[in-house]
Protein backbone atom coordinates (compact mmCIF):
# COMPACT_ATOMS: atom_id res chain seq x y z
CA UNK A 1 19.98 1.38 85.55
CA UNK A 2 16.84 1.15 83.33
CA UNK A 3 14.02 3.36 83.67
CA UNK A 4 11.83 0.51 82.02
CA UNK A 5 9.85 -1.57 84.63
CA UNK A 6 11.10 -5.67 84.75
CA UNK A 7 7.96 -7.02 83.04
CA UNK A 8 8.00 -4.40 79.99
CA UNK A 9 8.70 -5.68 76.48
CA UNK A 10 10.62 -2.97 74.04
CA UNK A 11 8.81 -3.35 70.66
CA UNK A 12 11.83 -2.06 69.00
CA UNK A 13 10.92 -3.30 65.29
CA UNK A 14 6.95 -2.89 64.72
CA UNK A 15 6.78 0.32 63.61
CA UNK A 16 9.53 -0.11 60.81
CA UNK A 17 7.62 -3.77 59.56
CA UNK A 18 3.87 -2.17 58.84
CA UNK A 19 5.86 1.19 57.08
CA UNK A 20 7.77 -1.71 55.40
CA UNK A 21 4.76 -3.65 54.52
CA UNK A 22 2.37 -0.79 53.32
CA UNK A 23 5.01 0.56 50.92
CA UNK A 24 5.69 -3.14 49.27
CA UNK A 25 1.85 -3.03 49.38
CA UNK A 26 1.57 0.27 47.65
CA UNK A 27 4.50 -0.68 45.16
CA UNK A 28 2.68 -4.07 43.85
CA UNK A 29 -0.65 -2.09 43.23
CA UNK A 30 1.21 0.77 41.28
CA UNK A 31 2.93 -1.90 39.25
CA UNK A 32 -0.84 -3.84 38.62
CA UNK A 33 -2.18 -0.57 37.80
CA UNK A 34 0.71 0.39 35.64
CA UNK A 35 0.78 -3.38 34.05
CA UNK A 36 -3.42 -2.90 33.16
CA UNK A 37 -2.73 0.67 31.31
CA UNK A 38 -0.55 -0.79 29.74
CA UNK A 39 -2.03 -3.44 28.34
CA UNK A 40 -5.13 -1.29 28.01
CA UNK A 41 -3.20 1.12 25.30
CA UNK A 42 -1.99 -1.53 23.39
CA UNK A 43 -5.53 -3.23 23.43
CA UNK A 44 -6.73 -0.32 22.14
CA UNK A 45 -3.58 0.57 19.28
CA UNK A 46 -4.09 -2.62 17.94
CA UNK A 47 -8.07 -2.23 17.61
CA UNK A 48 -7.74 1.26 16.16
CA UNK A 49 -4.63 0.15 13.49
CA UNK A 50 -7.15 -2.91 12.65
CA UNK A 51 -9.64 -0.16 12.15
CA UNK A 52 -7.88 1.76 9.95
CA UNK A 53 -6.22 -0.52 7.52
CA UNK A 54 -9.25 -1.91 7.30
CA UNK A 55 -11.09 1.44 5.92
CA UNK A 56 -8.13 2.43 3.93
CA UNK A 57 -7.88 -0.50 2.42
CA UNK A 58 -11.87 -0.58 1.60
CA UNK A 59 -11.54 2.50 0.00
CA UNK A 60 -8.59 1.52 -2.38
CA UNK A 61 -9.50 -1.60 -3.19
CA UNK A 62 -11.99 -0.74 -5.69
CA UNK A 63 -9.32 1.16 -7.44
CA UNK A 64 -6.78 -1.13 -7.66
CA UNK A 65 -8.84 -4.04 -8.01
CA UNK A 66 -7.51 -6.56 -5.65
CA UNK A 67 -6.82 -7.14 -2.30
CA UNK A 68 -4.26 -4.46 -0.83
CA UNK A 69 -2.42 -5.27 2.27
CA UNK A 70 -2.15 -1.14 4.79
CA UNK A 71 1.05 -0.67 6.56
CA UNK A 72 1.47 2.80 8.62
CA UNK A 73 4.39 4.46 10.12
CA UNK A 74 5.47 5.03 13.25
CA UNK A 75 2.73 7.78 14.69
CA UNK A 76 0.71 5.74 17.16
CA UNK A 77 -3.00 5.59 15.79
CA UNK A 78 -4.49 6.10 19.31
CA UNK A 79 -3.25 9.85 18.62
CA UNK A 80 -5.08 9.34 15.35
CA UNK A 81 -8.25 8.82 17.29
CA UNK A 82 -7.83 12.31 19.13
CA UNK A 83 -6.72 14.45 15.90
CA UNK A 84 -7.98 12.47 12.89
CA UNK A 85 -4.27 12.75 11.57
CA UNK A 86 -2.57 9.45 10.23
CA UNK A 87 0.42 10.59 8.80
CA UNK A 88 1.59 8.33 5.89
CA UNK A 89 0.56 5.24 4.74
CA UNK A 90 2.29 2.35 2.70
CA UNK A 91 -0.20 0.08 0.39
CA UNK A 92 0.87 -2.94 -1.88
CA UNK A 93 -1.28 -5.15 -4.00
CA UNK A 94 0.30 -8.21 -5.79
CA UNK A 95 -2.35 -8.33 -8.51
CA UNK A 96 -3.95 -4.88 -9.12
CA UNK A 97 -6.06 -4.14 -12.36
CA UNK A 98 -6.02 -0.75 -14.33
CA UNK A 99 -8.55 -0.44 -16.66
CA UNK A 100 -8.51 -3.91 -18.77
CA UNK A 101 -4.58 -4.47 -17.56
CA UNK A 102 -4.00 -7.96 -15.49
CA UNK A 103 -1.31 -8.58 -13.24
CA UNK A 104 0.14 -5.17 -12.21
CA UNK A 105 2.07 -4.97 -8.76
CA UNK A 106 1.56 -1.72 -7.04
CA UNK A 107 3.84 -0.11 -3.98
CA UNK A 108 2.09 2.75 -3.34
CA UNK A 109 2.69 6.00 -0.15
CA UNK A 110 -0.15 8.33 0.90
CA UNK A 111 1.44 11.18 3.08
CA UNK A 112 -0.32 13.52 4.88
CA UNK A 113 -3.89 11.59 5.90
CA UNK A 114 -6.58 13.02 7.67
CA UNK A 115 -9.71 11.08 8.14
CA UNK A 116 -12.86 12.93 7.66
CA UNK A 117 -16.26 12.20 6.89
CA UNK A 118 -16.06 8.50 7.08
CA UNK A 119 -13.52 8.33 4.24
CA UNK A 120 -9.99 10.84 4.33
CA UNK A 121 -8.21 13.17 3.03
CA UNK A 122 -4.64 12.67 1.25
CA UNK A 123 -1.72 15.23 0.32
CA UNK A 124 0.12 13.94 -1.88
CA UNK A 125 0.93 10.15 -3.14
CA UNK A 126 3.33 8.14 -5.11
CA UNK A 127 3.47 4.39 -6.06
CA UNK A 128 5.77 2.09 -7.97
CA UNK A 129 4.02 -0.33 -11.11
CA UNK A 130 5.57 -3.57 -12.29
CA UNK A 131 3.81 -4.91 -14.93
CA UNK A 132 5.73 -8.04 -15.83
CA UNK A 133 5.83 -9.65 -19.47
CA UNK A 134 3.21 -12.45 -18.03
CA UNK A 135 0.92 -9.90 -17.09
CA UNK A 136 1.38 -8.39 -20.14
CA UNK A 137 0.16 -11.23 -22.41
CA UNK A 138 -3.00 -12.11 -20.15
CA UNK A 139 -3.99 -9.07 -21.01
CA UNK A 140 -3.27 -9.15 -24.51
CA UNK A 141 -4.77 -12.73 -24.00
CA UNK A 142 -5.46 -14.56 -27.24
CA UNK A 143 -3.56 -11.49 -29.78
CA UNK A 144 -0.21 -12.43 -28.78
CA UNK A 145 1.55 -15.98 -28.41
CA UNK A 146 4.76 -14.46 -26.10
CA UNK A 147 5.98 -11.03 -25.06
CA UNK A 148 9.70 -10.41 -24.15
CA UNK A 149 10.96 -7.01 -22.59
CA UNK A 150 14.94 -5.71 -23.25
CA UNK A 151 16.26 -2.94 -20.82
CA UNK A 152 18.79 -2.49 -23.55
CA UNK A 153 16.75 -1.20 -26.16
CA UNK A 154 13.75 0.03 -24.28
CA UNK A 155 11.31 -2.18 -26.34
CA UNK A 156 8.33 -4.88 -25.85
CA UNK A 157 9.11 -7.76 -28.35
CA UNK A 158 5.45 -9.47 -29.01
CA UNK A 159 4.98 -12.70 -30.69
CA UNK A 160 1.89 -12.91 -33.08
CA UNK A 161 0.30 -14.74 -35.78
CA UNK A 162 1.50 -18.06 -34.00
CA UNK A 163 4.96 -16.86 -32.85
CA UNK A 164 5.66 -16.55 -37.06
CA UNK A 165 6.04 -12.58 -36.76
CA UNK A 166 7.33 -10.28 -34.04
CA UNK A 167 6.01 -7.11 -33.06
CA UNK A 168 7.92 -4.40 -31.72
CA UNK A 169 6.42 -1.76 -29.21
CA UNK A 170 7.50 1.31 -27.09
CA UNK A 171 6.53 2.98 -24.42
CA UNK A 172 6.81 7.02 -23.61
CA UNK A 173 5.40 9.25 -21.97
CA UNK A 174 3.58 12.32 -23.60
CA UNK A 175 2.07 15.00 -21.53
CA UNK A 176 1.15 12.85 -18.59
CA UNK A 177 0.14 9.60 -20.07
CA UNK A 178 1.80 6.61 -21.24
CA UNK A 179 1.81 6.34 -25.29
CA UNK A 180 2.52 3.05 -26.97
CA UNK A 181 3.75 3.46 -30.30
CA UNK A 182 5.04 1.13 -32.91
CA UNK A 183 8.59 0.85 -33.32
CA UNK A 184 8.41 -2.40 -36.05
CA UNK A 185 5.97 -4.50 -37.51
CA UNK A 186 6.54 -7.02 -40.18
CA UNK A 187 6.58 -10.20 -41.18
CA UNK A 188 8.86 -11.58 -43.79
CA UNK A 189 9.27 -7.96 -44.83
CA UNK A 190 5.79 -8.04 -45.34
CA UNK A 191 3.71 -5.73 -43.40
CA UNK A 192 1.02 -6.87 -40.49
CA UNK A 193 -2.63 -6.40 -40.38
CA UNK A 194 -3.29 -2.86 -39.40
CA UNK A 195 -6.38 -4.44 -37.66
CA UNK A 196 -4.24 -6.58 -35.20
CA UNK A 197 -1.64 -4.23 -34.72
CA UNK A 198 -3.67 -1.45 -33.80
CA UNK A 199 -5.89 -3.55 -31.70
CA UNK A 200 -2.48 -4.38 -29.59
CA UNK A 201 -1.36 -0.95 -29.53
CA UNK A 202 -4.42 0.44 -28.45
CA UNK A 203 -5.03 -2.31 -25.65
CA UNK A 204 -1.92 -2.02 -24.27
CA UNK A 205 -2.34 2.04 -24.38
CA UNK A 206 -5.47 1.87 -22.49
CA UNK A 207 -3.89 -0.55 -20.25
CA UNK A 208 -1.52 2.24 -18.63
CA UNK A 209 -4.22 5.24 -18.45
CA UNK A 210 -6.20 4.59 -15.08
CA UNK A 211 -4.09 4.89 -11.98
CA UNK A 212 -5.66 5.47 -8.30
CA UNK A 213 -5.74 8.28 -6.26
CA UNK A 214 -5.63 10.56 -9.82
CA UNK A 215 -1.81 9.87 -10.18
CA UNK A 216 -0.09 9.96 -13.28
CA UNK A 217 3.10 8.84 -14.67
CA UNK A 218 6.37 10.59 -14.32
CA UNK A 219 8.38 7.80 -15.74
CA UNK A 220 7.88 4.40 -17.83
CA UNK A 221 11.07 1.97 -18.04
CA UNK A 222 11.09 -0.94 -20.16
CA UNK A 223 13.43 -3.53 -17.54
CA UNK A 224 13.74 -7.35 -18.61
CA UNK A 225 10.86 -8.51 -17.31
CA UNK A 226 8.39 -5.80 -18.18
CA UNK A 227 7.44 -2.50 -17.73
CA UNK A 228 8.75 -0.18 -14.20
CA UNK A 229 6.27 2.72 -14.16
CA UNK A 230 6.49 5.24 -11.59
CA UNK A 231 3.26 7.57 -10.48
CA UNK A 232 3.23 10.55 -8.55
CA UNK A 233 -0.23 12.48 -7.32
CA UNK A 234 -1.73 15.45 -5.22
CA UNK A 235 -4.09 16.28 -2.69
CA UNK A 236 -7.38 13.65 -3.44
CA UNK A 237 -9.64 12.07 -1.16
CA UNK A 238 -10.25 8.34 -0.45
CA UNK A 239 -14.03 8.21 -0.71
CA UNK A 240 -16.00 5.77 1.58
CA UNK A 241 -16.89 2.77 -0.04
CA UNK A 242 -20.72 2.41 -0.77
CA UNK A 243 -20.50 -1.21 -0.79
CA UNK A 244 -19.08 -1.61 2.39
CA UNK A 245 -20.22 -0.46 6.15
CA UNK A 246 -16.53 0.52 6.73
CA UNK A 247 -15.97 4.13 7.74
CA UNK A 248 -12.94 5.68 9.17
């Protein structure tokens, strides 16, 4: 017989629905809360690897003279913000200028970056040059008519005089800079103005003397289409840029 009296009601489920409830409750606030930090972080990576390429690249444009597009590597740079530590850092420009040479492209890694006093610290670099034949004669703009590169015999072939006389030059590296030297010059047998060719060898000399981020070169190839020069550096800082508010 049951103890209950006839007009009770059991409530045999309410207890188990508001536990039930509260915890789906509880669950779809964790997730918004877990959804908003999330979104909040990557808010904030993006801003801070805007914010960084942007004073990197500030600081090495000057030297490269063009545009340089700032890639970094996997560290995130909201750890960056907390211990001023970027890690390494890739850089290409498509058009850089060294000293009076046009047309060079530059791929160039800083390792070891620390950003300090609104510019940052680097510990060692290294970069890869192209300088292709067209670059080559804009810069040697209005002395030469053509200039041809062989990987086979390691040697810049330059038209002159109207394309009625080649000039043959190549590259070396003594100490650590890039020489140009004359390897022939003649035409018809006849010798070439010492004027013009020294005026070539010299331009194209100076050409491959200023690199950024006081690297030299540790190699020079001659390829067929131009000149593959390879630059290695040490510890250097990337000064802020006066003409720019930009500071890491």
């Amino acid at each position: 017989m049951s103890s209950y009296p006839p007009d009770t009601t059991v409530a045999t489920g309410a207890g188990t629905g508001g536990t039930g409830n509260l915890r789906r409750n509880l669950l779809i606030a964790g997730l918004v809360v877990a959804l908003a930090v999330v979104a909040t972080l990557i808010g904030a990576e993006t801003y801070y690897r805007k914010h960084y390429a942007d004073c990197i690249a500030a600081q090495t444009e000057h030297d490269l003279g063009s545009k340089v597009s700032v890639h970094f590597g996997a560290k995130p740079l909201l750890l960056t913000a907390i211990d001023h530590k970027v890690g390494s850092v890739t850089m290409d420009s498509d058009d850089a200028k060294f000293g009076p040479a046009v047309g060079m492209k530059v791929h160039a890694t800083i390792n070891d970056v620390a950003v300090v006093d609104g510019g940052a610290n680097v510990g060692h670099s290294s970069a890869d040059v192209t300088w292709t034949d067209d670059g080559i004669q804009q810069t040697l703009n209005g002395m030469v008519s053509d200039v041809k590169s062989s990987a086979s015999d390691g040697m810049l072939t330059v038209k002159v005089l109207g394309g009625l006389a080649d000039l043959q030059l190549k590259p070396q590296i003594v100490g650590n800079q890039i020489q140009v030297t004359t390897a022939s010059a003649s035409l018809l047998g006849i010798g070439l103005p010492t004027d013009l060719v020294s005026g070539i060898v010299d331009l194209m000399t100076q050409s491959l003397q200023t690199y950024p981020l006081d690297m030299h070169p540790t190699s020079v190839q001659v390829t067929d289409n131009g000149l593959a020069v390879r630059l290695a550096g040490g510890a250097t800082k990337l000064a802020a840029n006066q003409n720019t508010t930009m500071r890491c």
